[in-house]
PDB file of N, CA and C in Angstrom:
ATOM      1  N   UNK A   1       0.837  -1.181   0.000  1.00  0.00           N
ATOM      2  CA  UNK A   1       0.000   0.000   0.000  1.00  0.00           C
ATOM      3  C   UNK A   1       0.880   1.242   0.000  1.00  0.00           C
ATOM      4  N   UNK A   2       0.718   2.229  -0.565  1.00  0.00           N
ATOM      5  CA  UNK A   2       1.348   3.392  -1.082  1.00  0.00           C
ATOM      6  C   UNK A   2       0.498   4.248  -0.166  1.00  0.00           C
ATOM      7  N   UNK A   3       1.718   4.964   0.655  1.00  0.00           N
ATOM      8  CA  UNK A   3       1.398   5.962   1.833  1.00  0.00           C
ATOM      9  C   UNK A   3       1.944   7.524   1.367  1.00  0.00           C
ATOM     10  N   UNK A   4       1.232   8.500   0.873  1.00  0.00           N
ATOM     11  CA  UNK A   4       1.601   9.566   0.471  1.00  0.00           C
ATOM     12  C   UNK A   4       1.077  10.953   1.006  1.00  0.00           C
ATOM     13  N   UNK A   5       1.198  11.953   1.483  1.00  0.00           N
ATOM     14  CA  UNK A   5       0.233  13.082   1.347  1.00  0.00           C
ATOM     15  C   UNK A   5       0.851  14.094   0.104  1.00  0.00           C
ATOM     16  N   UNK A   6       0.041  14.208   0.139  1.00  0.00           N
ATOM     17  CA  UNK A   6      -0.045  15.714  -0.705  1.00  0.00           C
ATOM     18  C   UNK A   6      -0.244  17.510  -0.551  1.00  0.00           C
ATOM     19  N   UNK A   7       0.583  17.812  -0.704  1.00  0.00           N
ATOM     20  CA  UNK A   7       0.556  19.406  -0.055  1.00  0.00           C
ATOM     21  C   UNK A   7       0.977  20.476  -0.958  1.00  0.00           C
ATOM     22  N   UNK A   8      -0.339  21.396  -1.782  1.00  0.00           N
ATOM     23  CA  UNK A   8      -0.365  22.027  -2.688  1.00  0.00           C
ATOM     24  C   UNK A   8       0.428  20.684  -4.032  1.00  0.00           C
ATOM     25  N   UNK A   9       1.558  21.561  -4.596  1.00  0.00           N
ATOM     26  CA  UNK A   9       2.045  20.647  -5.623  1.00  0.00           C
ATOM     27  C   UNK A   9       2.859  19.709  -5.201  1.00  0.00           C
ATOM     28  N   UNK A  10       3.461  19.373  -4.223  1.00  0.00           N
ATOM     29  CA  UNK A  10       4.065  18.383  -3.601  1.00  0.00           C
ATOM     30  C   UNK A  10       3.093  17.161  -3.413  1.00  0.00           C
ATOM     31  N   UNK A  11       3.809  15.903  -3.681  1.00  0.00           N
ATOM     32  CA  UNK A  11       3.568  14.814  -3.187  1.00  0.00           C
ATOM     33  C   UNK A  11       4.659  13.857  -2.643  1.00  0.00           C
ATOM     34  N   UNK A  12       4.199  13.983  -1.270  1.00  0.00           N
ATOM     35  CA  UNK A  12       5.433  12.963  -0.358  1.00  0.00           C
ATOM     36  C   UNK A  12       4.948  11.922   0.281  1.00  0.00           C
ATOM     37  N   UNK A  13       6.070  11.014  -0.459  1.00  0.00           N
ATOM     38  CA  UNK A  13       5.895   9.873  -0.232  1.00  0.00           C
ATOM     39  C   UNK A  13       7.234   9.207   0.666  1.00  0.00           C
ATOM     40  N   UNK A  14       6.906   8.713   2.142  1.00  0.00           N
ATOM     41  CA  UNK A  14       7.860   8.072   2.821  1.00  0.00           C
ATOM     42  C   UNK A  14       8.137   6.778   2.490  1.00  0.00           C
ATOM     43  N   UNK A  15       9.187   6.339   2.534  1.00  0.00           N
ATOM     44  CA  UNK A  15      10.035   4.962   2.005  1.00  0.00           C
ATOM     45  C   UNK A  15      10.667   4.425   3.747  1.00  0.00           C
ATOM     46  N   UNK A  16       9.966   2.697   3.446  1.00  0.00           N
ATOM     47  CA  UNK A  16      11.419   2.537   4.842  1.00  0.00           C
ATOM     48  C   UNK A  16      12.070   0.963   4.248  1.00  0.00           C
ATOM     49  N   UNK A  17      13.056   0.462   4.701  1.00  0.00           N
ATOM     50  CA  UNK A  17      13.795  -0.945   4.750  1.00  0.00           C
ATOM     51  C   UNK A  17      14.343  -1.351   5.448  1.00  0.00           C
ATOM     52  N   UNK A  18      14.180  -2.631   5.724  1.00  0.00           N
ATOM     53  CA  UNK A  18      14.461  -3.207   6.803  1.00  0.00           C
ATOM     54  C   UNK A  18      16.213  -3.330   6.490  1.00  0.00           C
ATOM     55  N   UNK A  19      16.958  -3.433   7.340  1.00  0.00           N
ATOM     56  CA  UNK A  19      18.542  -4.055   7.443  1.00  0.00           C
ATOM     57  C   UNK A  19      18.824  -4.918   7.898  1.00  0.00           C
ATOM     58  N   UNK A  20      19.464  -5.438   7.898  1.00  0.00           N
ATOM     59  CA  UNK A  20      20.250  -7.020   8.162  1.00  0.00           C
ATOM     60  C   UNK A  20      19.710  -7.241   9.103  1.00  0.00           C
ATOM     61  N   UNK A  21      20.352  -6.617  10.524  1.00  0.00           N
ATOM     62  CA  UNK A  21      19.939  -6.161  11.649  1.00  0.00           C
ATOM     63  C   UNK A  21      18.254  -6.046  12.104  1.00  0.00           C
ATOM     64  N   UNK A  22      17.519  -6.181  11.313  1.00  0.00           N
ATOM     65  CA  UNK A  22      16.033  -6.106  11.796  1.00  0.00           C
ATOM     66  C   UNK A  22      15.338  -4.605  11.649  1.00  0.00           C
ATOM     67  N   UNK A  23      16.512  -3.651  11.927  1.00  0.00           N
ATOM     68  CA  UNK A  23      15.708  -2.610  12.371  1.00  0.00           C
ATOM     69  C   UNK A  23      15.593  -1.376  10.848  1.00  0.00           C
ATOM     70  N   UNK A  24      15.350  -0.401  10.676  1.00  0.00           N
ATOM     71  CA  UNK A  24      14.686   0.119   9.782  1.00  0.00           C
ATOM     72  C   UNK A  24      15.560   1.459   9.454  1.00  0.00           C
ATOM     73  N   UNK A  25      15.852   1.772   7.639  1.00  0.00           N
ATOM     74  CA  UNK A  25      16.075   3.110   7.530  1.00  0.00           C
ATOM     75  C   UNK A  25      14.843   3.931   7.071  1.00  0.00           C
ATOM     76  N   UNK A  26      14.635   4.803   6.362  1.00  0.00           N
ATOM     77  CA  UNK A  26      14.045   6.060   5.957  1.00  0.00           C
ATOM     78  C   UNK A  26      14.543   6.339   5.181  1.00  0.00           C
ATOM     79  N   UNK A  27      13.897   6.949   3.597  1.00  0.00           N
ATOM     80  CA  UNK A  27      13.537   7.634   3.200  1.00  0.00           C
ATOM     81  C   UNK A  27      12.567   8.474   2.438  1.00  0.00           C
ATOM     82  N   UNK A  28      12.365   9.458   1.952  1.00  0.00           N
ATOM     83  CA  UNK A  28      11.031  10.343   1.857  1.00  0.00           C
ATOM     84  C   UNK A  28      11.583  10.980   0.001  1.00  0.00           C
ATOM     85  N   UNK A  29      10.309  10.651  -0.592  1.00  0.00           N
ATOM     86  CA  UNK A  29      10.493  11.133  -1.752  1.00  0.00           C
ATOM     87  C   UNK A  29       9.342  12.401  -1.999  1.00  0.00           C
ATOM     88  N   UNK A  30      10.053  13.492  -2.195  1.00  0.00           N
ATOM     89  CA  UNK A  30       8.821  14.604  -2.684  1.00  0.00           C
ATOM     90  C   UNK A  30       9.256  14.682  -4.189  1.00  0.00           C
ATOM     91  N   UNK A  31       8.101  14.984  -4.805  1.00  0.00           N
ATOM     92  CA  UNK A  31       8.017  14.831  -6.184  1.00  0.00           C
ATOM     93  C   UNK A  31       6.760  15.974  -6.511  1.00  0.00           C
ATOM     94  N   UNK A  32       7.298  16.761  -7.589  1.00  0.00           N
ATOM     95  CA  UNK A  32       6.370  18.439  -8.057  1.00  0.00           C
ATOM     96  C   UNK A  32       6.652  18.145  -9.698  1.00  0.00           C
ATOM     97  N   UNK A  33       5.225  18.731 -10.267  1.00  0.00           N
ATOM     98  CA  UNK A  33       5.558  18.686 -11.786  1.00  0.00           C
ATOM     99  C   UNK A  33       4.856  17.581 -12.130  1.00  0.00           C
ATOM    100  N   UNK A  34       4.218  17.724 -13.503  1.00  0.00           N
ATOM    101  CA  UNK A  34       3.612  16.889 -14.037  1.00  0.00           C
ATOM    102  C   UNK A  34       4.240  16.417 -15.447  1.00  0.00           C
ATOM    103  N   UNK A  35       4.126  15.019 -16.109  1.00  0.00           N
ATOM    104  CA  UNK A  35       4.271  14.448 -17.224  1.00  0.00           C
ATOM    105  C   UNK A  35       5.811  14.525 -17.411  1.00  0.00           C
ATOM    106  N   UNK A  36       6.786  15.267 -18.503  1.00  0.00           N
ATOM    107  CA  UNK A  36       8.166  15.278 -18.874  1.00  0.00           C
ATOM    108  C   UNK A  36       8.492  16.376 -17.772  1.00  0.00           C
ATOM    109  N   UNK A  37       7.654  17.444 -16.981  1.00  0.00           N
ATOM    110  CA  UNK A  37       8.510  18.251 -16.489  1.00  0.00           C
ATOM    111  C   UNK A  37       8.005  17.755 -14.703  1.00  0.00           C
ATOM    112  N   UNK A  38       7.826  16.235 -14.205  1.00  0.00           N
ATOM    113  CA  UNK A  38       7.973  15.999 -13.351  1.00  0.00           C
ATOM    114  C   UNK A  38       9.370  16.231 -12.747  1.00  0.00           C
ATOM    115  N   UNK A  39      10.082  16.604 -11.417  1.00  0.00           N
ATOM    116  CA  UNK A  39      10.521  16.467 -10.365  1.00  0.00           C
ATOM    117  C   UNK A  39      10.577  15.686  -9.396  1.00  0.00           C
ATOM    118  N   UNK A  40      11.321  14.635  -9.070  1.00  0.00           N
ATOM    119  CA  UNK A  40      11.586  14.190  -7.991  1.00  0.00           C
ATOM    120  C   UNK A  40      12.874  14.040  -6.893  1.00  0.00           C
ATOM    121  N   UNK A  41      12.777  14.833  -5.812  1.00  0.00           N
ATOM    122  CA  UNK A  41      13.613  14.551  -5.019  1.00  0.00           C
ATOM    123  C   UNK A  41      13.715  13.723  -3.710  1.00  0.00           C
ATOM    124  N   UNK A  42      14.414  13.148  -3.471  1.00  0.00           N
ATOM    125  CA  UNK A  42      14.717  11.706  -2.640  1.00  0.00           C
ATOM    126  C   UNK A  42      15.730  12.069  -1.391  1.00  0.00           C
ATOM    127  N   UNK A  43      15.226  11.728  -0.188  1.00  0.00           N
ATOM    128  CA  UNK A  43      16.010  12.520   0.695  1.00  0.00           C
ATOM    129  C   UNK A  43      16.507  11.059   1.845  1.00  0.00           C
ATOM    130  N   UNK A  44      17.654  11.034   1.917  1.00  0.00           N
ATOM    131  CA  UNK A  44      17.773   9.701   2.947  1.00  0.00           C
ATOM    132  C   UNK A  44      18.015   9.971   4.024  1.00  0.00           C
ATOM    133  N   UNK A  45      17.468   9.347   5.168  1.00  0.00           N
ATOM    134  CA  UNK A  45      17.763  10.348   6.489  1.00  0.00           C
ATOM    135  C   UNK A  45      18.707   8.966   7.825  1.00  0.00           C
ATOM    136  N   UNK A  46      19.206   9.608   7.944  1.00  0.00           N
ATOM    137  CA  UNK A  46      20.795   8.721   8.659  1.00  0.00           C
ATOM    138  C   UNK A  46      19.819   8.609  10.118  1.00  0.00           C
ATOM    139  N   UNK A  47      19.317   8.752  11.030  1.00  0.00           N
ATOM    140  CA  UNK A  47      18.626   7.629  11.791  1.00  0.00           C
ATOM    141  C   UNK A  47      18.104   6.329  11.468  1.00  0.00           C
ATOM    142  N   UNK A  48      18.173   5.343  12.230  1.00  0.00           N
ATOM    143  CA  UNK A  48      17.774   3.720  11.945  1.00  0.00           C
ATOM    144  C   UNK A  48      16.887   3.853  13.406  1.00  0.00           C
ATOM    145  N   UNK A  49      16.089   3.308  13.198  1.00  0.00           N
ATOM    146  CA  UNK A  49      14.386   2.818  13.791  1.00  0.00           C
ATOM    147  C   UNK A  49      14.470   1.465  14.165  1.00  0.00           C
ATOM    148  N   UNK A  50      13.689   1.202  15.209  1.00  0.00           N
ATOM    149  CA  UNK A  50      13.539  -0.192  15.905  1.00  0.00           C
ATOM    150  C   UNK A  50      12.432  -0.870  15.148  1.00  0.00           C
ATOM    151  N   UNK A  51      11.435   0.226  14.339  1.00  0.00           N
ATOM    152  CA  UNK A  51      10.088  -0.046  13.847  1.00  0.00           C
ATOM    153  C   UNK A  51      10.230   0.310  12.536  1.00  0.00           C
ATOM    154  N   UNK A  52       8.865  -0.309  11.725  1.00  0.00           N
ATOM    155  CA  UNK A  52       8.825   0.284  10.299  1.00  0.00           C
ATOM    156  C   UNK A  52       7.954   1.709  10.445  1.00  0.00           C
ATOM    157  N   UNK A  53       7.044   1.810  11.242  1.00  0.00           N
ATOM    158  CA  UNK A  53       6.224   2.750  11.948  1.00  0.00           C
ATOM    159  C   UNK A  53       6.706   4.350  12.220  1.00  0.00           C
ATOM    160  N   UNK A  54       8.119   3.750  12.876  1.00  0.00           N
ATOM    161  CA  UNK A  54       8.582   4.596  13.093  1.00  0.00           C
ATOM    162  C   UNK A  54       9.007   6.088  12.413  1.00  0.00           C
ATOM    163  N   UNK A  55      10.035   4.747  11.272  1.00  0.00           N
ATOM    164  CA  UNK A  55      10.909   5.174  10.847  1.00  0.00           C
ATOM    165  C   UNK A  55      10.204   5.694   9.217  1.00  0.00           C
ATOM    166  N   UNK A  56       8.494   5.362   9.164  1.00  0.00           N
ATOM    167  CA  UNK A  56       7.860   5.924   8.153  1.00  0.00           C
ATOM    168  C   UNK A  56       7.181   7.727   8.894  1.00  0.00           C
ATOM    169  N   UNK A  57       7.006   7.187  10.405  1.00  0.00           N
ATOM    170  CA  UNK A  57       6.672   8.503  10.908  1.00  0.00           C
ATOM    171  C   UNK A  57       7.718   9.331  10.651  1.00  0.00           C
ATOM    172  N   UNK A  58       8.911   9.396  10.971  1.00  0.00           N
ATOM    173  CA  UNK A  58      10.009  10.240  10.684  1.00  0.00           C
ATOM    174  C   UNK A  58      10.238  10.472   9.179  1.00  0.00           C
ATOM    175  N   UNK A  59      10.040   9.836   8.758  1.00  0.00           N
ATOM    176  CA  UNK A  59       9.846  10.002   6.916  1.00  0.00           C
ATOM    177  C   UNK A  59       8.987  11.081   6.547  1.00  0.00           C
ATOM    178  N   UNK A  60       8.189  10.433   6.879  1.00  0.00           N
ATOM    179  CA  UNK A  60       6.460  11.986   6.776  1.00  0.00           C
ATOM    180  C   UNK A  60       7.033  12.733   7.413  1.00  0.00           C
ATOM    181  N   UNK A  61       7.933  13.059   8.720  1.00  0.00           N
ATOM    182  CA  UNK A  61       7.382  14.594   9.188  1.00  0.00           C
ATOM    183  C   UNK A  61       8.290  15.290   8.482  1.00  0.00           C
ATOM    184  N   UNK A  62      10.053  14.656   8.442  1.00  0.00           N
ATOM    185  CA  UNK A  62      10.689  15.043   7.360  1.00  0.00           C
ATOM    186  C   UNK A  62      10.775  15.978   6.076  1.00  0.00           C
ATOM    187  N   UNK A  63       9.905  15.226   5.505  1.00  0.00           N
ATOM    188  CA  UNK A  63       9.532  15.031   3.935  1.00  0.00           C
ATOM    189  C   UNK A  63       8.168  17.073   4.121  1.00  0.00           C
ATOM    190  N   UNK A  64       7.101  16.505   5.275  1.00  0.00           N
ATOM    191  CA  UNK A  64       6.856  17.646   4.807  1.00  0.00           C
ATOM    192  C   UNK A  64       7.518  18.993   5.820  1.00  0.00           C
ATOM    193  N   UNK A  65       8.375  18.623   6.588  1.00  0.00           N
ATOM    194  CA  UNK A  65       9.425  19.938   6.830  1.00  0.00           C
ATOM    195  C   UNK A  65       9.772  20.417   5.523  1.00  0.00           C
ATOM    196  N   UNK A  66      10.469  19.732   4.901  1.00  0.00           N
ATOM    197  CA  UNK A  66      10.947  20.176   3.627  1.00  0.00           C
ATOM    198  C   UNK A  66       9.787  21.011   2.790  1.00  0.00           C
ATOM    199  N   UNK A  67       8.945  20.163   2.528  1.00  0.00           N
ATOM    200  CA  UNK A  67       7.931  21.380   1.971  1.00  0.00           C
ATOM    201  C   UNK A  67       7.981  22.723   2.879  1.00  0.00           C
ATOM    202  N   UNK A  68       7.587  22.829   3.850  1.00  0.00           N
ATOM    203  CA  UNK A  68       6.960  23.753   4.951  1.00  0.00           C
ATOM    204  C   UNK A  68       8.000  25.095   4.370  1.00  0.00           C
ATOM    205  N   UNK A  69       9.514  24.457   4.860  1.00  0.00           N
ATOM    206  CA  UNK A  69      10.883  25.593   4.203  1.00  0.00           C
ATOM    207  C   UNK A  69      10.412  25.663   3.394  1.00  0.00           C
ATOM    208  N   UNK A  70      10.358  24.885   2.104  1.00  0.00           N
ATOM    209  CA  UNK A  70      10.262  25.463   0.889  1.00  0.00           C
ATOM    210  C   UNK A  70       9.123  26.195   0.106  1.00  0.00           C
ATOM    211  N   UNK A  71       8.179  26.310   0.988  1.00  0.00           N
ATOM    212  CA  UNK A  71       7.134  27.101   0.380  1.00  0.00           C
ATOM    213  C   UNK A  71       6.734  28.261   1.085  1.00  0.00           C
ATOM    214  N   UNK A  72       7.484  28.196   2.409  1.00  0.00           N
ATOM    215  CA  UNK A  72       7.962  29.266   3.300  1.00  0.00           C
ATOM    216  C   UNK A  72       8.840  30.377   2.704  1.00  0.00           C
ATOM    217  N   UNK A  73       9.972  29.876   1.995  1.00  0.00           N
ATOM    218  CA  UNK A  73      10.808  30.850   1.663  1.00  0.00           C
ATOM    219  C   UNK A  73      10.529  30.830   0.217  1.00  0.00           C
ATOM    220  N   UNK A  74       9.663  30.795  -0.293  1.00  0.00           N
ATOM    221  CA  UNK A  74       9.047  31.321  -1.869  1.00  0.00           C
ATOM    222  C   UNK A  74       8.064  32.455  -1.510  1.00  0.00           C
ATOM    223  N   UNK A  75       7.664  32.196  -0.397  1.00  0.00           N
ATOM    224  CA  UNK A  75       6.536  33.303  -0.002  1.00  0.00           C
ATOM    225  C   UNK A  75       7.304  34.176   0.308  1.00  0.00           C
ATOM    226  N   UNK A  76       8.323  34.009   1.027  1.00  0.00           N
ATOM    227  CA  UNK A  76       9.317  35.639   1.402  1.00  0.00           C
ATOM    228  C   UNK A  76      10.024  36.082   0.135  1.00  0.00           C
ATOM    229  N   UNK A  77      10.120  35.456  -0.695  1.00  0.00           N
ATOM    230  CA  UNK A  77      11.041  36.167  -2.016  1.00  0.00           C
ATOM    231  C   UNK A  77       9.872  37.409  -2.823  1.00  0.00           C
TER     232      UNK A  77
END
């Protein structure tokens, strides 16, 4: 199942995998733009998680920090 929100033109989508070890990385893909002039950027985040839960919660809040800055500082320009 594909876990995404969407915020204005952003769509973020958190990623997690398990490691050898059991426990879990992160990462969060935001993606803007439609058809040939899609965008996607992929962000990997260096904490490891005991959970998949977790480490998808930290993905999402991540993913839309990044929006938040970035549509934060388009509004101040």
């Amino acid at each position: 199942m594909d876990t995404f929100t969407t915020v204005g033109k952003y769509r973020v989508s958190p990623l997690t995998k398990q490691r050898h070890d059991g426990r879990y990385t992160a990462s969060v893909s935001i993606r803007s733009g439609r058809g040939s002039a899609t965008h996607d950027r992929v962000l990997r985040l260096t904490p490891v998680f005991d959970t998949a839960q977790a480490a998808l919660h930290h993905a999402t809040s991540e993913g839309l920090a990044w929006v938040d800055d970035r549509t934060t500082s388009l509004q101040k320009a």
